[in-house]
Protein backbone atom coordinates (compact mmCIF):
# COMPACT_ATOMS: atom_id res chain seq x y z
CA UNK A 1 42.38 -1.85 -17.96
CA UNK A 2 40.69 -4.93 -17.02
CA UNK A 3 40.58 -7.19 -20.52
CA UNK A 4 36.77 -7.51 -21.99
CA UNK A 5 35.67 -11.24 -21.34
CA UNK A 6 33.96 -13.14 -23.94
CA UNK A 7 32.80 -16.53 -23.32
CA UNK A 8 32.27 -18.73 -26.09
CA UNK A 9 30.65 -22.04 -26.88
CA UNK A 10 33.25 -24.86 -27.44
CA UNK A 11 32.96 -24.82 -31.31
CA UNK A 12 33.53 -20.94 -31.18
CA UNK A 13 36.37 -21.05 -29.11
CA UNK A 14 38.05 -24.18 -30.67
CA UNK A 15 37.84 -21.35 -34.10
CA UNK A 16 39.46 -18.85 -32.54
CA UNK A 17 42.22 -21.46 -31.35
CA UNK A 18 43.02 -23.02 -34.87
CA UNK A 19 42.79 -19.40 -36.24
CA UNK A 20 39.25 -20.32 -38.45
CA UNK A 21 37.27 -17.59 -36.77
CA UNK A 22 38.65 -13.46 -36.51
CA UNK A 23 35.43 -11.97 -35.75
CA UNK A 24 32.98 -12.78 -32.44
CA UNK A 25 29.21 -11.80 -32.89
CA UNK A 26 26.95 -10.47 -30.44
CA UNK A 27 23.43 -8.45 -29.86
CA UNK A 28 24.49 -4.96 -29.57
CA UNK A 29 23.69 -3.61 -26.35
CA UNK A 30 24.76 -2.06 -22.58
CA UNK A 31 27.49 -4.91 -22.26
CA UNK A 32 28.54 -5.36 -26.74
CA UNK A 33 29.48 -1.39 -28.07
CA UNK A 34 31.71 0.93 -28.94
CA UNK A 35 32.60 1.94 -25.17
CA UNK A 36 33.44 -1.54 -24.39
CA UNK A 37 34.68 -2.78 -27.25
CA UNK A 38 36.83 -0.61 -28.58
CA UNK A 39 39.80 -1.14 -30.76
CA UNK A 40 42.96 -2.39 -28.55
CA UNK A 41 41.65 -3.28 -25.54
CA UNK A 42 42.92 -6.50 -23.89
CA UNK A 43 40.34 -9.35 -24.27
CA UNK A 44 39.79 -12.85 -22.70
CA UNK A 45 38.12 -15.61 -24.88
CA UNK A 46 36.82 -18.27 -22.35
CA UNK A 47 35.51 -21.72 -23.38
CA UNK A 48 32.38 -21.26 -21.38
CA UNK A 49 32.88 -20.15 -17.89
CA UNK A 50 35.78 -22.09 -16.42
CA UNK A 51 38.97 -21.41 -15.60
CA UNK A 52 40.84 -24.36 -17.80
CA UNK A 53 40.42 -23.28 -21.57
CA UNK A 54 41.54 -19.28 -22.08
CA UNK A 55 42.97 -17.36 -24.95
CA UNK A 56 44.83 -14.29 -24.35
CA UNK A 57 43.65 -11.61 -26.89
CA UNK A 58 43.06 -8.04 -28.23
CA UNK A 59 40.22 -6.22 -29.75
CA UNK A 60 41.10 -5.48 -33.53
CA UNK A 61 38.31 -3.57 -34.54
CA UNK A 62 34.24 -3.05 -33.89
CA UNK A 63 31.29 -2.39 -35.62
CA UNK A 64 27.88 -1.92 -35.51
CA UNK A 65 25.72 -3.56 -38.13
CA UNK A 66 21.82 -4.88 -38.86
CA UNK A 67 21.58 -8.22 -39.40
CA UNK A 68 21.20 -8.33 -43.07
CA UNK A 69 24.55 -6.68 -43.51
CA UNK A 70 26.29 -10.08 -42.03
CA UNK A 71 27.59 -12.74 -44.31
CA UNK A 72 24.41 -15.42 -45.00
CA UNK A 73 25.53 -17.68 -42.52
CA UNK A 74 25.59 -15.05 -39.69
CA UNK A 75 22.73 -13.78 -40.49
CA UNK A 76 20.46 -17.50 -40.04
CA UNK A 77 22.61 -17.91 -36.62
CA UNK A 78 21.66 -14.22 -35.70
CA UNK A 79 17.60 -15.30 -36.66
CA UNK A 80 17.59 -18.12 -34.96
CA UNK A 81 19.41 -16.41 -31.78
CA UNK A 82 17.46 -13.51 -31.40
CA UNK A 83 14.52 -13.90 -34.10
CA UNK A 84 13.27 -12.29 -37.08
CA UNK A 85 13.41 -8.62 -37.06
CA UNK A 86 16.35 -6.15 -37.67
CA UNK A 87 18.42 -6.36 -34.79
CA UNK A 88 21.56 -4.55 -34.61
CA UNK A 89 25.08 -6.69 -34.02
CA UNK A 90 28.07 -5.81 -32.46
CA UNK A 91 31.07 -7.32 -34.76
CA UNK A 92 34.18 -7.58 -32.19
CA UNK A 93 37.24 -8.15 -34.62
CA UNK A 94 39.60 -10.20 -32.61
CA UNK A 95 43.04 -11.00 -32.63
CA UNK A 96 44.12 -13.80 -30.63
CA UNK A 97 47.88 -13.20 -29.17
CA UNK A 98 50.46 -16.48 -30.05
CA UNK A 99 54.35 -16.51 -29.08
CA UNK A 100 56.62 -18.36 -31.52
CA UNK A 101 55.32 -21.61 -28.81
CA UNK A 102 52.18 -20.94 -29.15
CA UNK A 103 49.82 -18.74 -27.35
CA UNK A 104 50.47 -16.66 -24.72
CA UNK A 105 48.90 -17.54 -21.37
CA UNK A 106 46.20 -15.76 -19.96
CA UNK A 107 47.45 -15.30 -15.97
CA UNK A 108 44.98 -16.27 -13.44
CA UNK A 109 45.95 -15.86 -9.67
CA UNK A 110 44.19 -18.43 -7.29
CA UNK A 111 44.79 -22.60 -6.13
CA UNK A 112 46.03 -23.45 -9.96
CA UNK A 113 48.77 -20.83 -10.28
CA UNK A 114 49.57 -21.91 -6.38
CA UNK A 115 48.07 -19.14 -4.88
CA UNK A 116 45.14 -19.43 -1.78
């Protein structure tokens, strides 16, 4: 199974990495539900697109929820994302995978591992 990827602003992912942040929020949709998301699949947090910054994860748990059932703070970042209204919000519960070093790498073939 290929692992879900999720890229993240800098601030998101730097939550994920210092363990502040368990739960990723998104507009619920083709891409953010149940069939994608679902509970054990392998995930991929990406700061932004590139390569360089990647946590190796796993989808904890998901849920589908209006806005107004998110914590207060969610709920202004949700309204000022996607505007007033009742949108529905995929809730992707994930835990990030760490080795008694650290985390565990995420493995990406191509010119950094020394592939071509």
């Amino acid at each position: 199974m290929k692992p879900l990827f999720i890229p993240l602003k800098a601030e998101h992912y730097d939550a994920f990495d210092d363990g502040s942040k368990v739960n990723e929020y998104r507009l619920y949709g083709p891409r953010w539900n149940e069939k994608n998301c679902y509970p054990g699949r392998p995930a991929t947090l990406s700061r932004g697109y590139g390569k360089k910054n990647r946590l190796s994860s796993t989808v904890r748990d998901f849920s589908r929820q209006p806005v107004s059932q998110l914590p207060e703070s969610v709920q202004a970042t949700m309204l000022a994302l996607y505007g007033p209204g009742e949108h529905d919000i995929a809730v992707i519960g994930i835990n990030v995978h760490r080795s008694a070093h650290g985390y565990v790498p995420v493995c990406t073939l191509g010119k950094e591992a020394g592939h071509e």
